[in-house]
N, C-alpha and C. Protein backbone atom coordinates (compact mmCIF):
# COMPACT_ATOMS: atom_id res chain seq x y z
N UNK A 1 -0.83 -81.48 -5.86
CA UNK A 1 0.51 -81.57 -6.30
C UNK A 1 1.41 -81.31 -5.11
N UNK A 2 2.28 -82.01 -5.14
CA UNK A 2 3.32 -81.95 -4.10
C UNK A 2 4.80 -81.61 -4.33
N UNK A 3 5.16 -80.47 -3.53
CA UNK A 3 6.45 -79.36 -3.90
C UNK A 3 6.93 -80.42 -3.62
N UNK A 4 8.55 -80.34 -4.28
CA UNK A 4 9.54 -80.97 -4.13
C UNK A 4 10.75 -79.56 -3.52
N UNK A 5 10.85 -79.97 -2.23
CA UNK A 5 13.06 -79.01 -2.36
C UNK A 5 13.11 -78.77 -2.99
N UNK A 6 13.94 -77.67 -3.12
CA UNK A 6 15.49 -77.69 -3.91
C UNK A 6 16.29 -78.57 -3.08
N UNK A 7 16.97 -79.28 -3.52
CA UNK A 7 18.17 -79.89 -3.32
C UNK A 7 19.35 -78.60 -2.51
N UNK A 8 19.15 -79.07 -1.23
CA UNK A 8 20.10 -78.14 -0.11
C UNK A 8 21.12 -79.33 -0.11
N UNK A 9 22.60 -78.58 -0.33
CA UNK A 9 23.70 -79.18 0.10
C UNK A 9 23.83 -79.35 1.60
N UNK A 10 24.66 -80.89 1.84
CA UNK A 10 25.24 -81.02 3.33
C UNK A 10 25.70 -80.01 3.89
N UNK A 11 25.53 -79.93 5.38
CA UNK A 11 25.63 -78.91 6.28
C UNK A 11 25.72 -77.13 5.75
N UNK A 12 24.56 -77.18 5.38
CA UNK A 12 23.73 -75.79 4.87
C UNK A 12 23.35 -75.54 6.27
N UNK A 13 23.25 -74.49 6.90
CA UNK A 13 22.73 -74.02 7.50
C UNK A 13 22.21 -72.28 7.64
N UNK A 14 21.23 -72.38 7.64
CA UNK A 14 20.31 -70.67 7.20
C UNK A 14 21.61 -69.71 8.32
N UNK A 15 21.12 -68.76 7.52
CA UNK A 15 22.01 -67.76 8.63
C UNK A 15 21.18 -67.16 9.82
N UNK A 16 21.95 -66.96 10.59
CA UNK A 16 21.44 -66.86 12.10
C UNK A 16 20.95 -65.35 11.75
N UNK A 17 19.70 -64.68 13.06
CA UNK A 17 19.41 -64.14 13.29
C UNK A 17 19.46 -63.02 14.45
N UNK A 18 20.17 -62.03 13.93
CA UNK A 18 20.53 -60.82 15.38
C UNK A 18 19.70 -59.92 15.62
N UNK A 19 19.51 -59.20 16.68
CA UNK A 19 19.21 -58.32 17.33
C UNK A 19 20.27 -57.26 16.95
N UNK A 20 19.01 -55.94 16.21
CA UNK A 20 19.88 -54.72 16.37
C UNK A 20 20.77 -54.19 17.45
N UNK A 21 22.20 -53.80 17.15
CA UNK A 21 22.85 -53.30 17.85
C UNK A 21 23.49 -52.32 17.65
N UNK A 22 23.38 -50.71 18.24
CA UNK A 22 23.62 -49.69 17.72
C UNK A 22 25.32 -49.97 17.70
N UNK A 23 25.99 -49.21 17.01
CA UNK A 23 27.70 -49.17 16.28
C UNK A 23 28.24 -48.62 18.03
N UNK A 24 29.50 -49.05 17.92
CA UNK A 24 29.90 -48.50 19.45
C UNK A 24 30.22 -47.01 19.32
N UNK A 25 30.42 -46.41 20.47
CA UNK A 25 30.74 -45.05 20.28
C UNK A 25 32.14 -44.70 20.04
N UNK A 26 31.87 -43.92 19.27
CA UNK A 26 33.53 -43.77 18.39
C UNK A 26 34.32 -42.45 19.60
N UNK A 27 35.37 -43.37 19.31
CA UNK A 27 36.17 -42.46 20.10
C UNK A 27 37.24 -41.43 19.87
N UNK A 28 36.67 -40.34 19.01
CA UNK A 28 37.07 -39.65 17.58
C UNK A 28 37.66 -38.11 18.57
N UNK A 29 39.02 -37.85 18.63
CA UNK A 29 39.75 -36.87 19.45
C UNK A 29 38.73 -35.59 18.32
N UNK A 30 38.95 -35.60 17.35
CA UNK A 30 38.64 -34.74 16.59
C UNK A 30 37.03 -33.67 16.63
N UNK A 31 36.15 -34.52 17.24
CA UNK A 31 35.12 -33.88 18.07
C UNK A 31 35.70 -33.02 19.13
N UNK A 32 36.55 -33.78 19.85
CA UNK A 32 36.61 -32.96 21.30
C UNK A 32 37.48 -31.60 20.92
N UNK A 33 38.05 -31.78 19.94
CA UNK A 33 38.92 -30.20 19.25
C UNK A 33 37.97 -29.66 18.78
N UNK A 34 36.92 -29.79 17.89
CA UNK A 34 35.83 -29.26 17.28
C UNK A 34 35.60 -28.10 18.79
N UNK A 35 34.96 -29.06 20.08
CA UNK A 35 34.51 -28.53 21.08
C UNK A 35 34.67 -27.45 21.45
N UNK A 36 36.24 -27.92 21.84
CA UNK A 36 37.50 -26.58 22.29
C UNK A 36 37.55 -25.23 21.74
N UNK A 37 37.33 -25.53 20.17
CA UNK A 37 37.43 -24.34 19.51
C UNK A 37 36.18 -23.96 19.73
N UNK A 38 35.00 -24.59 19.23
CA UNK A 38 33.72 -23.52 19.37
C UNK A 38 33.76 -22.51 20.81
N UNK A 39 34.04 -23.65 21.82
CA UNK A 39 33.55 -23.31 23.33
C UNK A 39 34.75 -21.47 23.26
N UNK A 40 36.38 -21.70 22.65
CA UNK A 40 36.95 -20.81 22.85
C UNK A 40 36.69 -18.96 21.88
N UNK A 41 36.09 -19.67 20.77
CA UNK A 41 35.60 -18.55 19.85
C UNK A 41 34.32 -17.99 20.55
N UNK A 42 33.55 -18.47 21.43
CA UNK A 42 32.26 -18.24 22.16
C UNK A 42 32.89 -17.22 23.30
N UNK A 43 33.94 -17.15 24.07
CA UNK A 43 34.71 -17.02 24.88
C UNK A 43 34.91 -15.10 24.11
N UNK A 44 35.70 -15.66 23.16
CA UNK A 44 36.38 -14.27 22.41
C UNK A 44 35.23 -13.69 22.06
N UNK A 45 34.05 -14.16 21.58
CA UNK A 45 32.98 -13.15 20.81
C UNK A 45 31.84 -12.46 22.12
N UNK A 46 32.14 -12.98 23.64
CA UNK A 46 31.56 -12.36 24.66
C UNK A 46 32.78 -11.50 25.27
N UNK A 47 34.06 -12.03 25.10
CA UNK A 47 35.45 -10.74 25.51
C UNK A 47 35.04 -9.32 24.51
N UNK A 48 34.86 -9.79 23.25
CA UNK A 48 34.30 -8.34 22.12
C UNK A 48 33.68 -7.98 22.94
N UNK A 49 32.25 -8.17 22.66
CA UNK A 49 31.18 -7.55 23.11
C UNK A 49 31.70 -6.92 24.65
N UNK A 50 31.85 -7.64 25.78
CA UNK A 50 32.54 -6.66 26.92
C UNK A 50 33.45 -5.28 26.39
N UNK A 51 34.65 -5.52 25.80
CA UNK A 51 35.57 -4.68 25.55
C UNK A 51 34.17 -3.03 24.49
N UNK A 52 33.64 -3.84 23.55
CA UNK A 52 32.45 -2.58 22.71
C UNK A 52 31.95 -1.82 23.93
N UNK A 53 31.26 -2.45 24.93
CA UNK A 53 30.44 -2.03 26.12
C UNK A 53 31.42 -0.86 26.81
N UNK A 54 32.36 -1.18 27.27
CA UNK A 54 33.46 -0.59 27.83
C UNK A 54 33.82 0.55 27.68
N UNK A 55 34.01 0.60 26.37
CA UNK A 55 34.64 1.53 25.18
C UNK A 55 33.18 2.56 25.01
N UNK A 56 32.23 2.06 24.76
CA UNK A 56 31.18 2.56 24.50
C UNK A 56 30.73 3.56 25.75
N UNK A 57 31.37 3.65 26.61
CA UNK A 57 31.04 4.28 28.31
C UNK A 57 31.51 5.78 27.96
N UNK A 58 30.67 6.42 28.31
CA UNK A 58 31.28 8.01 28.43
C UNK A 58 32.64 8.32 28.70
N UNK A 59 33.27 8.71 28.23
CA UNK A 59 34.77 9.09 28.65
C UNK A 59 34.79 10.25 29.81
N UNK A 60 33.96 11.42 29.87
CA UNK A 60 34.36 12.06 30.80
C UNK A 60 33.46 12.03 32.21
N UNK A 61 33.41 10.43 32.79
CA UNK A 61 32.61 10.25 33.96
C UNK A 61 33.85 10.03 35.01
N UNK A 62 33.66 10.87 35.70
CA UNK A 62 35.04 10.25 37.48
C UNK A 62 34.95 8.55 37.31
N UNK A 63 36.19 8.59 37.20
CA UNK A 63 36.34 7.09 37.16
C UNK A 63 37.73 7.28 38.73
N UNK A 64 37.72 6.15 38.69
CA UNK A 64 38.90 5.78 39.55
C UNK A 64 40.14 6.27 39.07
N UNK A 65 41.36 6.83 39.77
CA UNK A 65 42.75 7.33 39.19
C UNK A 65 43.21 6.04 38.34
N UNK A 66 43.49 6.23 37.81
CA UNK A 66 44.36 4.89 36.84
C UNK A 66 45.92 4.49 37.79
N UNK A 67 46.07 3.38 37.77
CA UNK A 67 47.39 3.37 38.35
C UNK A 67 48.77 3.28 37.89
N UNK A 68 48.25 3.25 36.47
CA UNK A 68 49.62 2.72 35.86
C UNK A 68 49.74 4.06 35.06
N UNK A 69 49.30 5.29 35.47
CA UNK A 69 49.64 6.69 34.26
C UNK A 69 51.38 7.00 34.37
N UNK A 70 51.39 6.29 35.13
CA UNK A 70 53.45 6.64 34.96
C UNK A 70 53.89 4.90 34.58
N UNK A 71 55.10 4.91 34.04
CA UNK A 71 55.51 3.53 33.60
C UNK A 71 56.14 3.03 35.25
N UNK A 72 55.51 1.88 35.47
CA UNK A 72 56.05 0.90 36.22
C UNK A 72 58.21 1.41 36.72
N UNK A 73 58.30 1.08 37.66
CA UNK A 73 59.41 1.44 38.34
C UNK A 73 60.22 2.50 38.47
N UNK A 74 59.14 3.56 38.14
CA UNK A 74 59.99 4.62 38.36
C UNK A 74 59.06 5.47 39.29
N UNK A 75 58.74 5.54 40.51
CA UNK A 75 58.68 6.40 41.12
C UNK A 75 59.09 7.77 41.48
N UNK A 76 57.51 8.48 41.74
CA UNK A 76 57.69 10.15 41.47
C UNK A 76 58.35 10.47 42.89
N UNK A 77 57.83 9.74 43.75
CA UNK A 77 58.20 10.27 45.19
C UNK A 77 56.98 11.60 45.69
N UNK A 78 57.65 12.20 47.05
CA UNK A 78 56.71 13.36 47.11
C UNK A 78 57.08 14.33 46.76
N UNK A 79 55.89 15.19 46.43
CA UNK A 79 56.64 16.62 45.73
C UNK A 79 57.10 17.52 46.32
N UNK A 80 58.10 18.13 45.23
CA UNK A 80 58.78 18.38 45.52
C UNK A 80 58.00 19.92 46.60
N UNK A 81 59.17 21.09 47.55
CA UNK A 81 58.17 22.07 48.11
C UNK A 81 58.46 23.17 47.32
N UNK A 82 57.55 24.35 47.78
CA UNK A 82 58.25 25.48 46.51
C UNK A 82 57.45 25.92 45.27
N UNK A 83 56.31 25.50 45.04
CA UNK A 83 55.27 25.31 43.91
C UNK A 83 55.36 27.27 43.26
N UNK A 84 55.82 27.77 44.27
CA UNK A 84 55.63 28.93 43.59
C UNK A 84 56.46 29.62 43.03
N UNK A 85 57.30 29.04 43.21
CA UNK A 85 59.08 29.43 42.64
C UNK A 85 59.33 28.80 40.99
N UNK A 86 57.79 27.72 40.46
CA UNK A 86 58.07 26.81 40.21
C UNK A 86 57.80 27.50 38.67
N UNK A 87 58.70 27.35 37.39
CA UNK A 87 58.03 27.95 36.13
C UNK A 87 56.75 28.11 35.89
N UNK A 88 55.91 28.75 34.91
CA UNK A 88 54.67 28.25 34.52
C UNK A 88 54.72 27.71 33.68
N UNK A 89 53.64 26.84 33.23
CA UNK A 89 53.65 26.33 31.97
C UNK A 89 53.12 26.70 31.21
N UNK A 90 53.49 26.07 29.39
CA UNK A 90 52.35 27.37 28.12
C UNK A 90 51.35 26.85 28.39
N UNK A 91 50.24 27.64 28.24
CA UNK A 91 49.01 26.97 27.99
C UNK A 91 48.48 26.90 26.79
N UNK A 92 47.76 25.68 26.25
CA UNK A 92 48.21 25.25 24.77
C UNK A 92 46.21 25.72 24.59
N UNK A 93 46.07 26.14 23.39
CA UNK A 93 44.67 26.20 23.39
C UNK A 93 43.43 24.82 23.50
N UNK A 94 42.31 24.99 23.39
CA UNK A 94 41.58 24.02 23.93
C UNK A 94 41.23 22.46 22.61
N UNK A 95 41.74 22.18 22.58
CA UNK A 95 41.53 21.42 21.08
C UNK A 95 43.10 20.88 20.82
N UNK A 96 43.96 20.81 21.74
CA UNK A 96 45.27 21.00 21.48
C UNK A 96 45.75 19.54 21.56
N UNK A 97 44.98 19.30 22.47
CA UNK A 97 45.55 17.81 23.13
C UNK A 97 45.62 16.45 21.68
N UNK A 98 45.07 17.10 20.96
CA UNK A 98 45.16 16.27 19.50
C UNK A 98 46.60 15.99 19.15
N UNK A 99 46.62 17.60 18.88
CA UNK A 99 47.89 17.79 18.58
C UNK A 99 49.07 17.46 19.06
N UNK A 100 49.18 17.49 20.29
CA UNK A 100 50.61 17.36 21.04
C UNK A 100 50.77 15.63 21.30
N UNK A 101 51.18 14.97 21.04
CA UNK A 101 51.94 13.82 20.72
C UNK A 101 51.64 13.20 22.25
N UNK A 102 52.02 13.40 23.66
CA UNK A 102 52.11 12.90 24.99
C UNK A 102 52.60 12.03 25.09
N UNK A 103 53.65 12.02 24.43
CA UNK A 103 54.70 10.50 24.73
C UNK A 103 55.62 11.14 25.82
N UNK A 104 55.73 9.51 26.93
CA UNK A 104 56.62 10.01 28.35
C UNK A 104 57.61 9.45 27.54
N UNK A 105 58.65 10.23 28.82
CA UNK A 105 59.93 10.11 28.16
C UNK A 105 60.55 9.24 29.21
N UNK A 106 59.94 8.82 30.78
CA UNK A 106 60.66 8.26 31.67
C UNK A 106 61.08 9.28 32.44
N UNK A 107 60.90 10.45 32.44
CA UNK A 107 61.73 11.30 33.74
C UNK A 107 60.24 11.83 34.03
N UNK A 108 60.11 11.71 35.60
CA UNK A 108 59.32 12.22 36.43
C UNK A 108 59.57 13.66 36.75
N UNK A 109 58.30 14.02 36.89
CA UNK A 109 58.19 15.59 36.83
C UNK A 109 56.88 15.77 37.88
N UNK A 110 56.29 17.05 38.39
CA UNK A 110 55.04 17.33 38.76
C UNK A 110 54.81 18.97 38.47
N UNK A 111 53.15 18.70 38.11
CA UNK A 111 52.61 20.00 38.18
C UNK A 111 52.00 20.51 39.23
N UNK A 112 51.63 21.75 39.44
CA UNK A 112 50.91 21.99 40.28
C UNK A 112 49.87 23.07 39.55
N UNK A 113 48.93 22.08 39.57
CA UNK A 113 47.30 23.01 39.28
C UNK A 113 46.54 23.82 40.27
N UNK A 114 46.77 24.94 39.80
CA UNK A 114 45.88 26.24 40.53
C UNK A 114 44.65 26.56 39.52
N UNK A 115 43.15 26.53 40.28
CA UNK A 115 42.22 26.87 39.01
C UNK A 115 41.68 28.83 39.80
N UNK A 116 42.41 29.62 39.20
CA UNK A 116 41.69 30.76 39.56
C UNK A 116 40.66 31.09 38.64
N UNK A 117 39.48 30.10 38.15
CA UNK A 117 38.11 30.92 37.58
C UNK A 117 37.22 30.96 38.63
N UNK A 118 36.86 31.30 38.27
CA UNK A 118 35.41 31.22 39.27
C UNK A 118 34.40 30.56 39.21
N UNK A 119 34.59 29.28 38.47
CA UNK A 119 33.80 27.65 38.27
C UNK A 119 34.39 26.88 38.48
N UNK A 120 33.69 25.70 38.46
CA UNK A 120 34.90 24.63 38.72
C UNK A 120 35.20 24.18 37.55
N UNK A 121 36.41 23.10 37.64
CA UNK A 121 37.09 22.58 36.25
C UNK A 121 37.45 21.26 36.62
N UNK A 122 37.87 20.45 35.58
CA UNK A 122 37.92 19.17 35.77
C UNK A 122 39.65 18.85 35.03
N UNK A 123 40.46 18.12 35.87
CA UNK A 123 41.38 18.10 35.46
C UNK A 123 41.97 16.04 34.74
N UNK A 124 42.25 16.15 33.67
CA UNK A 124 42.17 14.38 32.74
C UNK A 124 43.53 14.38 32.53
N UNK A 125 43.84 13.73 32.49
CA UNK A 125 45.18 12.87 31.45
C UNK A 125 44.41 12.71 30.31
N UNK A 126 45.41 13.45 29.57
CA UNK A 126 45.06 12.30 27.59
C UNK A 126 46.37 11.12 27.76
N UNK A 127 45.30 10.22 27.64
CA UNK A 127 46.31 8.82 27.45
C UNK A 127 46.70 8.30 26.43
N UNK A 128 47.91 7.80 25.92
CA UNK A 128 48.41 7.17 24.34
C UNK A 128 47.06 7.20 23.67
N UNK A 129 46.06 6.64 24.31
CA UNK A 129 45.27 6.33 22.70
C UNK A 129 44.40 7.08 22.72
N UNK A 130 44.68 8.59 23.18
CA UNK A 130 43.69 9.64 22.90
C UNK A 130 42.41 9.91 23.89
N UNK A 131 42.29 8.99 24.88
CA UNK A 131 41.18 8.92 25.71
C UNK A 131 41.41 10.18 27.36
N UNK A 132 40.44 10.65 27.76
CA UNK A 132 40.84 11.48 28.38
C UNK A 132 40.09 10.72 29.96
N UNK A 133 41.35 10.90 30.90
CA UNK A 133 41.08 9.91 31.83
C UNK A 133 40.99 11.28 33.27
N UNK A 134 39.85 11.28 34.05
CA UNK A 134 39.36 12.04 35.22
C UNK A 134 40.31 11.58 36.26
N UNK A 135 41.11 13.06 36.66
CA UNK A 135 42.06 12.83 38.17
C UNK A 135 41.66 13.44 38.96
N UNK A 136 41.28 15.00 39.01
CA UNK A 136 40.89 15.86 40.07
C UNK A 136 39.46 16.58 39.27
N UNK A 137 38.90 17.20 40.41
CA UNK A 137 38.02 18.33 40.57
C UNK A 137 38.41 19.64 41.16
N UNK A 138 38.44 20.61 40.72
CA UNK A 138 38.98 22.00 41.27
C UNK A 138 37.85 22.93 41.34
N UNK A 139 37.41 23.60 42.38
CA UNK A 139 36.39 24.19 42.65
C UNK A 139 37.51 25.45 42.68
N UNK A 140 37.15 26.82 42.32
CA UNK A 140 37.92 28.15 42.52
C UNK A 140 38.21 28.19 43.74
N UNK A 141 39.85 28.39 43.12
CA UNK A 141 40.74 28.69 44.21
C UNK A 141 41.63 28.04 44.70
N UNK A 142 40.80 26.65 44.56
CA UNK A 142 41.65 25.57 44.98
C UNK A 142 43.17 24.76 44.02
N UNK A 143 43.88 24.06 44.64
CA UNK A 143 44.89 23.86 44.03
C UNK A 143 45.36 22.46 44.54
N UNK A 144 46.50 21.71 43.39
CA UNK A 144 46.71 20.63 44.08
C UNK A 144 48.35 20.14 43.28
N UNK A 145 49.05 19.40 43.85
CA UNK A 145 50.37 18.88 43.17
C UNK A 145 50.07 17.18 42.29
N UNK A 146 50.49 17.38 41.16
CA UNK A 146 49.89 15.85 40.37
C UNK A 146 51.26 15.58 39.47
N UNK A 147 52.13 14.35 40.31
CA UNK A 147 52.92 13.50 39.96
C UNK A 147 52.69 13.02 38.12
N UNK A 148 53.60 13.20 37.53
CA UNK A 148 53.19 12.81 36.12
C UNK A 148 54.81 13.21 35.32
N UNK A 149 55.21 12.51 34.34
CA UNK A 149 55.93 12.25 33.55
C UNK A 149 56.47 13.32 32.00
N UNK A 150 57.13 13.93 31.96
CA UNK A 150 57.83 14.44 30.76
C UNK A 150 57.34 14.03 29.49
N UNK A 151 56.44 15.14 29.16
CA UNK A 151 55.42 14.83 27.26
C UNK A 151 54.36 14.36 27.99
N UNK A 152 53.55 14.15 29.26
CA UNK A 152 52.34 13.86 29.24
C UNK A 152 51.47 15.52 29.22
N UNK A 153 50.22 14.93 28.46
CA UNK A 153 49.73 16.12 28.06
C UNK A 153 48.27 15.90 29.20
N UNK A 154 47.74 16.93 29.76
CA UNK A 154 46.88 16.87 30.47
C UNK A 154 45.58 17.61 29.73
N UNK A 155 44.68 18.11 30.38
CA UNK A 155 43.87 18.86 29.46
C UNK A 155 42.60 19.52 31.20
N UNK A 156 42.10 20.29 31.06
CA UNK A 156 41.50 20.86 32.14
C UNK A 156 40.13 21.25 31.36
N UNK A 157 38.74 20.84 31.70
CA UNK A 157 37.99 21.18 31.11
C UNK A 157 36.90 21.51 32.10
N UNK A 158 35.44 21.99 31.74
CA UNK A 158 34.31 22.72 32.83
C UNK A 158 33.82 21.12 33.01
N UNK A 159 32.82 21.71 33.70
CA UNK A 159 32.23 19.84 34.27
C UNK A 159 31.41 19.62 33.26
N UNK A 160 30.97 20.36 32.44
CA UNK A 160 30.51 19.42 31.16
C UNK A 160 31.33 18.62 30.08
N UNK A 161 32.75 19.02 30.35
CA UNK A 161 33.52 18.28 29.04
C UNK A 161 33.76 19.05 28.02
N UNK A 162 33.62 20.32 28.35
CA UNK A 162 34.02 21.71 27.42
C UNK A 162 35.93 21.47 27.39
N UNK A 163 36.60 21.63 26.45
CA UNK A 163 38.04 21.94 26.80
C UNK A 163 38.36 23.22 27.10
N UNK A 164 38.81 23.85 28.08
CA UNK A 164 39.50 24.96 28.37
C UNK A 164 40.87 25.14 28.49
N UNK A 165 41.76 24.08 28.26
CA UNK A 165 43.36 24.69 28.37
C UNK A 165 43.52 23.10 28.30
N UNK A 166 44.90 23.16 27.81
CA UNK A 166 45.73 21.93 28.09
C UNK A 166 47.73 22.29 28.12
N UNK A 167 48.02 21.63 28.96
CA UNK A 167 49.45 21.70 29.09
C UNK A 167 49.89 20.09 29.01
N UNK A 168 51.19 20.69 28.73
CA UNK A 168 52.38 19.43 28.61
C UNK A 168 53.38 19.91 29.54
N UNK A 169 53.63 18.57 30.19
CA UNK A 169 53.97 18.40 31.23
C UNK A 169 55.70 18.84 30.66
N UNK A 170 56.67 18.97 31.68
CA UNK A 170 58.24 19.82 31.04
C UNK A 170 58.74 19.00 31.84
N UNK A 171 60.61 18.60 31.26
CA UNK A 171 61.62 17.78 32.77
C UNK A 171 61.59 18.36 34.08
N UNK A 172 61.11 19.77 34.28
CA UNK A 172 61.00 20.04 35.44
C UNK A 172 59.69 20.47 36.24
N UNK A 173 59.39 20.08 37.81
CA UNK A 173 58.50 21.16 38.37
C UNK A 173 57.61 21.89 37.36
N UNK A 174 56.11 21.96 37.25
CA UNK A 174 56.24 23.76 36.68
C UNK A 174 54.37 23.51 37.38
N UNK A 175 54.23 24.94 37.07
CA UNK A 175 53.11 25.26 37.55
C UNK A 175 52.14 25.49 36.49
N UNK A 176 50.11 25.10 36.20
CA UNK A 176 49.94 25.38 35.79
C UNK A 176 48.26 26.00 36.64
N UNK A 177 48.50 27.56 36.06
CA UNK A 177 47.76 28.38 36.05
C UNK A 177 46.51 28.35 35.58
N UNK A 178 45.00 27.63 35.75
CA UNK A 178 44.03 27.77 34.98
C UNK A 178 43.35 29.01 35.30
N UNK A 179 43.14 30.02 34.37
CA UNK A 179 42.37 31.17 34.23
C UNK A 179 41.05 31.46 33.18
């Protein structure tokens, strides 16, 4: 038996045959923001982790003087002479530095720390956010003049980080006595 066609209409022609071709690459801004943000949240979640590390560091290790413990443009100058003429200051008990507020007021002042024990002591700034920042070492006897600001509260402790005294700094000169 012999097939017959179907009956194909004039100019039929089959459809042509292609070669896969992958879609072009889209040129979609909206990826490259995707990017930005991941790459910048990656950024902030290794700034955390630095800042935890940081924070996480012993507070009472000699660090470097801080430079900014007085506000920007107001210079203390040198101190003044006379340290012994100079008031004393109260000495506030050891646990105090909580308490006393240490907000500067902008007027420069200096103390002068004398440690007459017969150990040595360690002399910090408490800074606004409560952290106690290493300026001097005082071995008995010794003494020194420390530029600092009206309401800053200092704190003087043994070299383990014991508190033994803390003063607040006054508008004028004054002297403080560690005994």
């Amino acid at each position: 038996m012999t097939e017959i066609p179907p009956d194909v209409p004039p100019g039929y022609q089959p459809p042509p045959v292609y070669a896969y071709q992958p879609p072009p690459p889209r040129n979609d801004r909206r990826n490259l923001g995707l990017i930005i943000l991941v790459a910048v949240l990656g950024l902030l979640v290794v700034a955390g982790g630095a800042l935890v590390v940081l924070r996480a560091a012993p507070a009472d290790e000699p660090a470097a003087q801080p430079v900014a413990a007085a506000p920007a443009g107001d210079p203390v100058g040198a101190a003044p002479t006379g340290a012994a003429d100079w008031p004393e200051l109260e000495v506030h008990p050891a646990g105090a530095e909580l308490i006393l507020q240490g907000h500067a007021q902008n007027t420069a002042t200096w103390i002068h720390f004398t440690n007459e024990t017969a150990g040595t002591v360690v002399v910090k700034w408490v800074g606004y956010d409560q952290q106690r920042i290493f300026y001097q070492e005082l071995a008995p006897g010794e003494s020194y003049d420390q530029p600092t600001y009206l309401g800053h509260v200092w704190i003087v402790t043994r070299p383990d980080g014991t508190p033994f005294a803390v003063f607040e700094a006054t508008g004028e000169p004054s002297r403080a006595t560690i005994r």
